[in-house]
PDB file of N, CA and C in Angstrom:
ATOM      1  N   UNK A   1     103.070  91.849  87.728  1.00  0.00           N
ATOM      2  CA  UNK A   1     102.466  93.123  87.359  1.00  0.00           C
ATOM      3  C   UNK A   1     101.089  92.853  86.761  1.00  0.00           C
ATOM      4  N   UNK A   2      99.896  93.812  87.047  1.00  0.00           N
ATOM      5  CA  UNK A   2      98.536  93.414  86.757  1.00  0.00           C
ATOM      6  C   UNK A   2      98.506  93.924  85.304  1.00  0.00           C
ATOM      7  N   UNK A   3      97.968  93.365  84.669  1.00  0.00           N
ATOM      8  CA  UNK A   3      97.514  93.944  83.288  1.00  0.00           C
ATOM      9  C   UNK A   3      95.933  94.408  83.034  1.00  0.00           C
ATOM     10  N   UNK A   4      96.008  96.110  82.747  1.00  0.00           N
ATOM     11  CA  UNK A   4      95.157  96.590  82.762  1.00  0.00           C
ATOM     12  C   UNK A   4      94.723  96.807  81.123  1.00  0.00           C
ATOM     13  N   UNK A   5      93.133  96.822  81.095  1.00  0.00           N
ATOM     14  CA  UNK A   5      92.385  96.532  79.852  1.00  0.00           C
ATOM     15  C   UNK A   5      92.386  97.982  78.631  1.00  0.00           C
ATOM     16  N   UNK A   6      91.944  99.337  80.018  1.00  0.00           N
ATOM     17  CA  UNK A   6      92.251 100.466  79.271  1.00  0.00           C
ATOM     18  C   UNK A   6      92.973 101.235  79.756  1.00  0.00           C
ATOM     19  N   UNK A   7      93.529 102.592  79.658  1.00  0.00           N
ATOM     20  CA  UNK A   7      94.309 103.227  79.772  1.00  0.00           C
ATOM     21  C   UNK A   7      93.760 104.168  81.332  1.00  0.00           C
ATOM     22  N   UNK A   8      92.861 104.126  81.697  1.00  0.00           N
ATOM     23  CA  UNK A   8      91.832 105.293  82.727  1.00  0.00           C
ATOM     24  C   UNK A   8      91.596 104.051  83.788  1.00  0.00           C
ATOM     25  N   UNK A   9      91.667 102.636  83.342  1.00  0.00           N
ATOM     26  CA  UNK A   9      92.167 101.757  84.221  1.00  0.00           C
ATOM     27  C   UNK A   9      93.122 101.619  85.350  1.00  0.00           C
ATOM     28  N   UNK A  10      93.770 101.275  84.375  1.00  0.00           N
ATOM     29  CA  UNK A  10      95.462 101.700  85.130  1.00  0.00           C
ATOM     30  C   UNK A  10      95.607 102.866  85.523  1.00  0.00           C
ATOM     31  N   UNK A  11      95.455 104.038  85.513  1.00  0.00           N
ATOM     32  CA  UNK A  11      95.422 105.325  86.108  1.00  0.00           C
ATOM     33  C   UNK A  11      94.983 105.087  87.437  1.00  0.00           C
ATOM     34  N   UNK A  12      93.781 104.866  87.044  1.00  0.00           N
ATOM     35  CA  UNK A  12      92.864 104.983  88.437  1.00  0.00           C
ATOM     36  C   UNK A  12      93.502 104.025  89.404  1.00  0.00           C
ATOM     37  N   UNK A  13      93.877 102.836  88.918  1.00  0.00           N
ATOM     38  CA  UNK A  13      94.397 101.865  90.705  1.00  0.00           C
ATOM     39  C   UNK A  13      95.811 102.427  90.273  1.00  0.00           C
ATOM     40  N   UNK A  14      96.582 102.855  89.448  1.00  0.00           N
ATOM     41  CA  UNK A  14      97.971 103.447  89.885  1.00  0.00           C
ATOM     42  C   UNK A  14      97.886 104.264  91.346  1.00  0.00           C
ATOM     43  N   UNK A  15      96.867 105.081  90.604  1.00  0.00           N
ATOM     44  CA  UNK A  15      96.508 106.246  91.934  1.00  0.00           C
ATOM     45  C   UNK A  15      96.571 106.026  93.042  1.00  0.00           C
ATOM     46  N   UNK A  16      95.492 105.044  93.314  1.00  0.00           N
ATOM     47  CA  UNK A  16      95.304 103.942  94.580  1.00  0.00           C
ATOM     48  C   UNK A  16      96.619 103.638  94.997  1.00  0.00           C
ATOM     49  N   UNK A  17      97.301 103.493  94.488  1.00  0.00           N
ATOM     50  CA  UNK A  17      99.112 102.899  94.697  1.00  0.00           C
ATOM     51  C   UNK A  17      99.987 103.831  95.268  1.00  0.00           C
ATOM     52  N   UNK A  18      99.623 105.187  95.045  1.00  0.00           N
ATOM     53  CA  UNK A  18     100.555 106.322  95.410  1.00  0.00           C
ATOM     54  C   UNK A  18     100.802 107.038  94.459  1.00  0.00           C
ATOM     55  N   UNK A  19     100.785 106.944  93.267  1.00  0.00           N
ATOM     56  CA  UNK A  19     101.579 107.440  91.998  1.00  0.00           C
ATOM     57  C   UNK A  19     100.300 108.526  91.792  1.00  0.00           C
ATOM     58  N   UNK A  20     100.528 109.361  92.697  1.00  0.00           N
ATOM     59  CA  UNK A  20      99.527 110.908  92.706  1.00  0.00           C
ATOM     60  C   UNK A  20      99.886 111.820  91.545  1.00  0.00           C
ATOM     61  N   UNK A  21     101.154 112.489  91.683  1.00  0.00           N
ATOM     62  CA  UNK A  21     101.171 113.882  90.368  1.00  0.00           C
ATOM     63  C   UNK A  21     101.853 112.918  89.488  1.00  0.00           C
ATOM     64  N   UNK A  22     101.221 114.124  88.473  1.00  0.00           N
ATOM     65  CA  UNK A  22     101.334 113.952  86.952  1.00  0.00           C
ATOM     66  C   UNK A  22     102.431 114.567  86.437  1.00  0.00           C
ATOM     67  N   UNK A  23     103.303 113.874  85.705  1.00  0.00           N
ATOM     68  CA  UNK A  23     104.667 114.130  85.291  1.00  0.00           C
ATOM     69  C   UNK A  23     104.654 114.598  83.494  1.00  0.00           C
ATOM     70  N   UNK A  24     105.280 115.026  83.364  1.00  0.00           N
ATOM     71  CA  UNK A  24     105.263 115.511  81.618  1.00  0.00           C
ATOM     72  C   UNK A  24     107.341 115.478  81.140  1.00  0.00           C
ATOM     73  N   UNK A  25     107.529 115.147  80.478  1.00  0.00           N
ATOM     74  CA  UNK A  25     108.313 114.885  79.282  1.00  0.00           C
ATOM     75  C   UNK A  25     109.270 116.198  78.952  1.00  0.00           C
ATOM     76  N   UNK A  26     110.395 116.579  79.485  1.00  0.00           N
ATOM     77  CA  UNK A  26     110.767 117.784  79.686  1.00  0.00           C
ATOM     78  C   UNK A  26     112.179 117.790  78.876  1.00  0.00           C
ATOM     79  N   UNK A  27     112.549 117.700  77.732  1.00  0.00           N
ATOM     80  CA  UNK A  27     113.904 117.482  77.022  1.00  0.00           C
ATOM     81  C   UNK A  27     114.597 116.241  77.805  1.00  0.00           C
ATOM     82  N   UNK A  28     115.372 117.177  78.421  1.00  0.00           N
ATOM     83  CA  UNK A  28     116.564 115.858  79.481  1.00  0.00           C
ATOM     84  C   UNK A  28     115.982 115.440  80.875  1.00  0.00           C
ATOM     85  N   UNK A  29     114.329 116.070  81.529  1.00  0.00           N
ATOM     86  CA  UNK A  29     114.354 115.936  82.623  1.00  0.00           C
ATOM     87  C   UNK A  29     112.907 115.432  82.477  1.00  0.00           C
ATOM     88  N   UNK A  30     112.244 115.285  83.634  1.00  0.00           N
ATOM     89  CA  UNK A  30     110.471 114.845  83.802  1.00  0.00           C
ATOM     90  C   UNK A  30     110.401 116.058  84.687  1.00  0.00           C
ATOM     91  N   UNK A  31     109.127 116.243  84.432  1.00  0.00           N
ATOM     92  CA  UNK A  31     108.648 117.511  85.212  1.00  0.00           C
ATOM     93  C   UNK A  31     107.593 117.749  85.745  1.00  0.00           C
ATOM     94  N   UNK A  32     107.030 117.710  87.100  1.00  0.00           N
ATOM     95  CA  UNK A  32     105.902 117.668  87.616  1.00  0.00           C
ATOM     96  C   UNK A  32     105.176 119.333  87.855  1.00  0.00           C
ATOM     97  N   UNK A  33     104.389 119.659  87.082  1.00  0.00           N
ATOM     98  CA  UNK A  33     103.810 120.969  87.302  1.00  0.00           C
ATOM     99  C   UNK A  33     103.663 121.327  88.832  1.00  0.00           C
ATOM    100  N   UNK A  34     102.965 120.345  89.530  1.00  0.00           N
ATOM    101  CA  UNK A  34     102.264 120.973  90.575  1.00  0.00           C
ATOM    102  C   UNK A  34     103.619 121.294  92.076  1.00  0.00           C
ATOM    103  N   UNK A  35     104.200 120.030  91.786  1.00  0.00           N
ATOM    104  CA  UNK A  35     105.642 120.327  92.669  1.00  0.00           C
ATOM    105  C   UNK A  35     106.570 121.419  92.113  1.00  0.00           C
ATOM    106  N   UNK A  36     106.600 121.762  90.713  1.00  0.00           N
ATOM    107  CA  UNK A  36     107.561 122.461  90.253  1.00  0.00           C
ATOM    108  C   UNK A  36     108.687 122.322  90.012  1.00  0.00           C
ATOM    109  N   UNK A  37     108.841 120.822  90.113  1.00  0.00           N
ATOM    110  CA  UNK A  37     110.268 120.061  90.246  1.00  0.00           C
ATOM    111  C   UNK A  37     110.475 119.527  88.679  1.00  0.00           C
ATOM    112  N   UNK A  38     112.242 119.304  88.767  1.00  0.00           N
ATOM    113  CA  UNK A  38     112.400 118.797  87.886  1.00  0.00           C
ATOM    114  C   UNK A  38     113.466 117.326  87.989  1.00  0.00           C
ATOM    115  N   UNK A  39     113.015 116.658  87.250  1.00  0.00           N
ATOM    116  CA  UNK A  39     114.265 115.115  87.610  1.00  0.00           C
ATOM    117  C   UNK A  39     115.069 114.430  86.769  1.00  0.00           C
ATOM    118  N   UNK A  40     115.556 114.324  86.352  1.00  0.00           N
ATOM    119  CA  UNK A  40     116.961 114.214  85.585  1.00  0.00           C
ATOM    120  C   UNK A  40     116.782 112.216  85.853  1.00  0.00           C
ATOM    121  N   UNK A  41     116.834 111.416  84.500  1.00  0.00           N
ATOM    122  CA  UNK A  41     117.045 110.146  84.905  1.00  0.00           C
ATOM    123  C   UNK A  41     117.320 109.556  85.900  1.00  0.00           C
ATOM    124  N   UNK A  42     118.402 109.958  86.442  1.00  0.00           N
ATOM    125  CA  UNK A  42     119.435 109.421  87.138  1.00  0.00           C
ATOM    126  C   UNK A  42     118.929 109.828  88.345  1.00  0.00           C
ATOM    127  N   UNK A  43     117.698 110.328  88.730  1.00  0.00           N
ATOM    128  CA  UNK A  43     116.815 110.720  89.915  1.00  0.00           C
ATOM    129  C   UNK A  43     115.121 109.935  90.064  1.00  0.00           C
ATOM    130  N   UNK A  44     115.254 109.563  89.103  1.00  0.00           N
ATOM    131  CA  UNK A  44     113.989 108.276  88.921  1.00  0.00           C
ATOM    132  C   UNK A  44     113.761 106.848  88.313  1.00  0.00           C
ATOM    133  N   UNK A  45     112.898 106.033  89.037  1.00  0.00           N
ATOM    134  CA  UNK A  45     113.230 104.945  88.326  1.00  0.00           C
ATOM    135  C   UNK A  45     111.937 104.765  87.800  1.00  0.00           C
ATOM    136  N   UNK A  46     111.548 103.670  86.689  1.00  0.00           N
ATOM    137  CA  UNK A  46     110.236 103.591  86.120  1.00  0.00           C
ATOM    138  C   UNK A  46     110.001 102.065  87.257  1.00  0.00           C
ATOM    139  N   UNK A  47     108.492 101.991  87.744  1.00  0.00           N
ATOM    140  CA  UNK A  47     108.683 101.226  87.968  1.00  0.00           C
ATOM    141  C   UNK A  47     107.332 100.053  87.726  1.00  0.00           C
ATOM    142  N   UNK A  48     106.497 100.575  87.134  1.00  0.00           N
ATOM    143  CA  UNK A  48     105.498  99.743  86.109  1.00  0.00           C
ATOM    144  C   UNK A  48     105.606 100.663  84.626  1.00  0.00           C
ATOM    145  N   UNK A  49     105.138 100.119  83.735  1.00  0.00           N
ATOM    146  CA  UNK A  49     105.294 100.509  82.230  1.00  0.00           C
ATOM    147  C   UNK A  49     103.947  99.735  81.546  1.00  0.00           C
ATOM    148  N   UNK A  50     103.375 100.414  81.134  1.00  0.00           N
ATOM    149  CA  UNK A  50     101.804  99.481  80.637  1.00  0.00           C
ATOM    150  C   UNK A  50     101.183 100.284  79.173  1.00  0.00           C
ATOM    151  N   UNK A  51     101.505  99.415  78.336  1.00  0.00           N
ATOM    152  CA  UNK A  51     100.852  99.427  76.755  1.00  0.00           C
ATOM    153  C   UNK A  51     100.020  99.155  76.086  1.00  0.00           C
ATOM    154  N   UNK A  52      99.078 100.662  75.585  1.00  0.00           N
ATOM    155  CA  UNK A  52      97.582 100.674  75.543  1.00  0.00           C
ATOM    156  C   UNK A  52      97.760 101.006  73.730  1.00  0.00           C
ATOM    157  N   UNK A  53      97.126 100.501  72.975  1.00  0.00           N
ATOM    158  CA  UNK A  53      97.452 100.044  71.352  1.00  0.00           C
ATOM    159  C   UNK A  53      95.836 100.106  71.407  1.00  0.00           C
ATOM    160  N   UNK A  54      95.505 101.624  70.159  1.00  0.00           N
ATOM    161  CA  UNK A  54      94.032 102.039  70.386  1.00  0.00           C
ATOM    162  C   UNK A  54      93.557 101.252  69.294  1.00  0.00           C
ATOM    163  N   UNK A  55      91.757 101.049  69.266  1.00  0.00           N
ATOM    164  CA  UNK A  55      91.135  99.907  67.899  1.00  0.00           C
ATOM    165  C   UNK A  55      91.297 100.688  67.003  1.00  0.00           C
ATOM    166  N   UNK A  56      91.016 101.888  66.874  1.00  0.00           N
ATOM    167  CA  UNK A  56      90.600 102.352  65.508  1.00  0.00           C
ATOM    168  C   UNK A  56      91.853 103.173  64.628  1.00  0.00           C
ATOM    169  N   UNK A  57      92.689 103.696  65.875  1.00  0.00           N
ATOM    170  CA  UNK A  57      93.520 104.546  65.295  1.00  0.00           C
ATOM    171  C   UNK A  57      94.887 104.022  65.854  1.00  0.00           C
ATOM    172  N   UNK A  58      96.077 104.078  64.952  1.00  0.00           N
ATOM    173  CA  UNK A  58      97.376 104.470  65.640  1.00  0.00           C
ATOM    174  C   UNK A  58      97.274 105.306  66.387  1.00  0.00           C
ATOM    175  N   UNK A  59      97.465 106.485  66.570  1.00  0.00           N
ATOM    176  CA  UNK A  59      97.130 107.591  66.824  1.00  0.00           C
ATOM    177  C   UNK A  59      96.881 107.241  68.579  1.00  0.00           C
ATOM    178  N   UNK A  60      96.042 106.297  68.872  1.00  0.00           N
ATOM    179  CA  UNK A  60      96.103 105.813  70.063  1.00  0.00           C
ATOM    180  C   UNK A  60      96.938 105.369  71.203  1.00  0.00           C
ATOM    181  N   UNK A  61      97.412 104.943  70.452  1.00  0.00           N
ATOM    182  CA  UNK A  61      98.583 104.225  70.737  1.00  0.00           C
ATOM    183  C   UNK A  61      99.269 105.046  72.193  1.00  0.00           C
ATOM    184  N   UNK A  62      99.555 104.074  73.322  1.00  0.00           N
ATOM    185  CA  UNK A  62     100.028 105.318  74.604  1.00  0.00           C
ATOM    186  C   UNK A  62     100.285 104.196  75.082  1.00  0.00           C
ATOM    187  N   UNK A  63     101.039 104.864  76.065  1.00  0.00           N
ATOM    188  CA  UNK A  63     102.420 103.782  77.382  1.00  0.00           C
ATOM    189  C   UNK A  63     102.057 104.943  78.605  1.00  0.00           C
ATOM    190  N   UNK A  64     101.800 104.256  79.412  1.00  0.00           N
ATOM    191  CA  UNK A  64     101.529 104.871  80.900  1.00  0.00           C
ATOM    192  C   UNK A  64     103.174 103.918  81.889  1.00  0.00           C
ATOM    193  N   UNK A  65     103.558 104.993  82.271  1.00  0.00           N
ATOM    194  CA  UNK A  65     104.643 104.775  83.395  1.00  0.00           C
ATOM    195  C   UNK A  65     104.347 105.337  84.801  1.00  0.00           C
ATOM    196  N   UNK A  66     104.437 104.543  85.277  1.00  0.00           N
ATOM    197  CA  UNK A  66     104.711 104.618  87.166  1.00  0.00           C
ATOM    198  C   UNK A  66     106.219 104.891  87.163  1.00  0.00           C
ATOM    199  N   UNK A  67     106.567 106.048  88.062  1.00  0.00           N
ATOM    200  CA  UNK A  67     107.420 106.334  88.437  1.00  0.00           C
ATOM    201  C   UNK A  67     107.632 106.711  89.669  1.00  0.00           C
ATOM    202  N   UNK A  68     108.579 106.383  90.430  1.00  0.00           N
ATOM    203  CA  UNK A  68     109.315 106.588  91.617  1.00  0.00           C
ATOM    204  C   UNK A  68     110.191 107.889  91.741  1.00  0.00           C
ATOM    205  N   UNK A  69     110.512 108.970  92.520  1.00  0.00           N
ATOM    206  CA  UNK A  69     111.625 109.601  92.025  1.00  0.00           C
ATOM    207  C   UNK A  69     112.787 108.907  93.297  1.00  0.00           C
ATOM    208  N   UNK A  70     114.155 109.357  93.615  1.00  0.00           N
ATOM    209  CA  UNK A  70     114.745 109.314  94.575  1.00  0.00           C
ATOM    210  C   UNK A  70     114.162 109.513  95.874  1.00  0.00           C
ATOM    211  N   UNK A  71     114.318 111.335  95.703  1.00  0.00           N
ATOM    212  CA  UNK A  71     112.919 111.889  96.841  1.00  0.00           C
ATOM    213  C   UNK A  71     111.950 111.492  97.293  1.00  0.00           C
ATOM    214  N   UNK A  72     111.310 110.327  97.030  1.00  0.00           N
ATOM    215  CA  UNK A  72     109.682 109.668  97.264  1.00  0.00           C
ATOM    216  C   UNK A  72     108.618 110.148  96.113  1.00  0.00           C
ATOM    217  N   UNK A  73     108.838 111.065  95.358  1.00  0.00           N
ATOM    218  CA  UNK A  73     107.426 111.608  95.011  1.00  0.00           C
ATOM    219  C   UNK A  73     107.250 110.569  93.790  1.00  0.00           C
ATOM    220  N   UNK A  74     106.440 110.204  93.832  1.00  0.00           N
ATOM    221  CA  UNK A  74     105.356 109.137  93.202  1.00  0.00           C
ATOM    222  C   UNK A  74     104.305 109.484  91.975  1.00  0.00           C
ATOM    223  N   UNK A  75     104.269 109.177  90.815  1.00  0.00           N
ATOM    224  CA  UNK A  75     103.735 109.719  89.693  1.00  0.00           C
ATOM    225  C   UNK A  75     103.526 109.004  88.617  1.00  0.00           C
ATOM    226  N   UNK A  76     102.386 109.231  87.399  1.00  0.00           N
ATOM    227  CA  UNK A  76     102.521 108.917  86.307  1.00  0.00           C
ATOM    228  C   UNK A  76     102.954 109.890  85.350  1.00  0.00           C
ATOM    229  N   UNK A  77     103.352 109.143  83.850  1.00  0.00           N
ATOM    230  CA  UNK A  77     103.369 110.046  83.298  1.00  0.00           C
ATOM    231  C   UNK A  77     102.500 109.068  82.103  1.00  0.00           C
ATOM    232  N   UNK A  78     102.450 109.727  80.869  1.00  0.00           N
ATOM    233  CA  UNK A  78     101.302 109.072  80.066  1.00  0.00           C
ATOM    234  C   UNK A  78     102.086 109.944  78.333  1.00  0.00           C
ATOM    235  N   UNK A  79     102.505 109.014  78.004  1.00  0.00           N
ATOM    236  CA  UNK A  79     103.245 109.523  76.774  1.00  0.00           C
ATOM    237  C   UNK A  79     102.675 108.273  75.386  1.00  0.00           C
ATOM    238  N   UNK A  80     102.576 108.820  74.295  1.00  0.00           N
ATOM    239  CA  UNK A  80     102.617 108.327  72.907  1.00  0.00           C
ATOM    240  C   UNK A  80     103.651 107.856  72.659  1.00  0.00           C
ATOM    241  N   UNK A  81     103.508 106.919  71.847  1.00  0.00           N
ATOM    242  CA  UNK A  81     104.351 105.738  70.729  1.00  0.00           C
ATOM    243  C   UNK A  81     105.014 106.645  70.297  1.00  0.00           C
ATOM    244  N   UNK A  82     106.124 106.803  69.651  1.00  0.00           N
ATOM    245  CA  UNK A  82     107.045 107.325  68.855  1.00  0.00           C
ATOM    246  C   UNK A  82     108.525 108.132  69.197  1.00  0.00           C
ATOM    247  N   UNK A  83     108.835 108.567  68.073  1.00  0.00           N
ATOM    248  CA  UNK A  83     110.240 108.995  68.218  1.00  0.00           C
ATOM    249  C   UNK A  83     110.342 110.710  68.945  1.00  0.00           C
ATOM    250  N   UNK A  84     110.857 111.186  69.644  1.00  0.00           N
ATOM    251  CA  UNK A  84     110.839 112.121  70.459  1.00  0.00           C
ATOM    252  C   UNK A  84     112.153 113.090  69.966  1.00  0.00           C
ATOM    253  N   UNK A  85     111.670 114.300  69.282  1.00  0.00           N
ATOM    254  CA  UNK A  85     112.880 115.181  68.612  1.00  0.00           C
ATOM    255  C   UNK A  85     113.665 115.974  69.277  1.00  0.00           C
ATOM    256  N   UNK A  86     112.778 116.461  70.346  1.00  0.00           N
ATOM    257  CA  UNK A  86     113.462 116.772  71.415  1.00  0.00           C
ATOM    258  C   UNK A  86     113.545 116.298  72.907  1.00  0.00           C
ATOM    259  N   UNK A  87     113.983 115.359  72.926  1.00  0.00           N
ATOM    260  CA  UNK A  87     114.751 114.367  73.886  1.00  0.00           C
ATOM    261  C   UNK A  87     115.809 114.068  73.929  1.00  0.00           C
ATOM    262  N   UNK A  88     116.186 114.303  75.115  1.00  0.00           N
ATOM    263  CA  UNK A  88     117.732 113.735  75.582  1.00  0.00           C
ATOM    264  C   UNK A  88     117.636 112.136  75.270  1.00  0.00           C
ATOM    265  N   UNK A  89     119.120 111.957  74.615  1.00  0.00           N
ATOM    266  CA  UNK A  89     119.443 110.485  74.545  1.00  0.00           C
ATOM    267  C   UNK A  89     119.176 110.040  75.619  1.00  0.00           C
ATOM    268  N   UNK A  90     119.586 110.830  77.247  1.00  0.00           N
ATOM    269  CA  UNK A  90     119.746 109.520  78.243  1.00  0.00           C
ATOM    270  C   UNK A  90     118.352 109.642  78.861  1.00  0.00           C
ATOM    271  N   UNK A  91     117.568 110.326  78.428  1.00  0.00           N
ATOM    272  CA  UNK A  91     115.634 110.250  78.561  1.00  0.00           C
ATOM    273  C   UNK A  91     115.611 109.353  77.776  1.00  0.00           C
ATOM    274  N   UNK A  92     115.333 109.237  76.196  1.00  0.00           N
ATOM    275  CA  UNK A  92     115.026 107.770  75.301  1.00  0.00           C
ATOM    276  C   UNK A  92     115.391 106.521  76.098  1.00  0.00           C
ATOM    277  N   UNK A  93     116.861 106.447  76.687  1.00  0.00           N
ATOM    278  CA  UNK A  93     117.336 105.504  77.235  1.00  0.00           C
ATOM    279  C   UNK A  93     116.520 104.919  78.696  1.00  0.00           C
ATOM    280  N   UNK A  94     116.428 106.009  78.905  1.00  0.00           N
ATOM    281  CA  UNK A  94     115.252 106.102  80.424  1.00  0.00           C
ATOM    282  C   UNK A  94     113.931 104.901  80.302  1.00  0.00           C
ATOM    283  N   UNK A  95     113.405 105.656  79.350  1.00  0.00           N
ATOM    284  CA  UNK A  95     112.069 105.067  78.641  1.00  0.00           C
ATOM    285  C   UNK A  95     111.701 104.481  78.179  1.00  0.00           C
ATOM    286  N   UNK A  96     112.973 103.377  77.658  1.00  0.00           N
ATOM    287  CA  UNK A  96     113.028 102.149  76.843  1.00  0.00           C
ATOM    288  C   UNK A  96     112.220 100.997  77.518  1.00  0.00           C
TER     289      UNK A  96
END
């Protein structure tokens, strides 16, 4: 796996890769706006994970995931460091 320097890095050749829509963080599921879909763990796999730790601030701090779903559709999602209040256990587990 390549290790990328910043975060708009890795985006950009993810892209190049296939990993087109953008996924968001949905309680128990991931959720792609533009498809309208929703995916439940057990319908995607992660399949790069890359950790961007900002200079000045915690606050920076972000994990970019490549994801696969079952279906083919191909995506990142781009989430912050921390504990998630509303998340499904078997999402945390997902994301580990």
């Amino acid at each position: 796996m390549k290790y990328y320097d910043t975060l708009i890095e890795a985006i950009n050749a993810l892209k190049l890769k296939g990993f087109t829509q953008d996924f968001n963080v949905k309680e128990d599921t991931i959720y792609c706006p533009v498809l309208k879909m929703n995916y439940k763990p057990k319908e995607f796999e992660i399949v790069e994970k890359h950790r961007f730790e900002g200079m000045s601030s915690v606050d920076d701090n972000s994990i970019l995931y490549a994801i696969s779903t079952k279906s083919g559709v191909k995506g990142l999602l781009v989430d912050s460091y921390g504990i998630y209040s509303s998340v499904s256990k078997e999402m945390l587990d997902k994301l580990k």
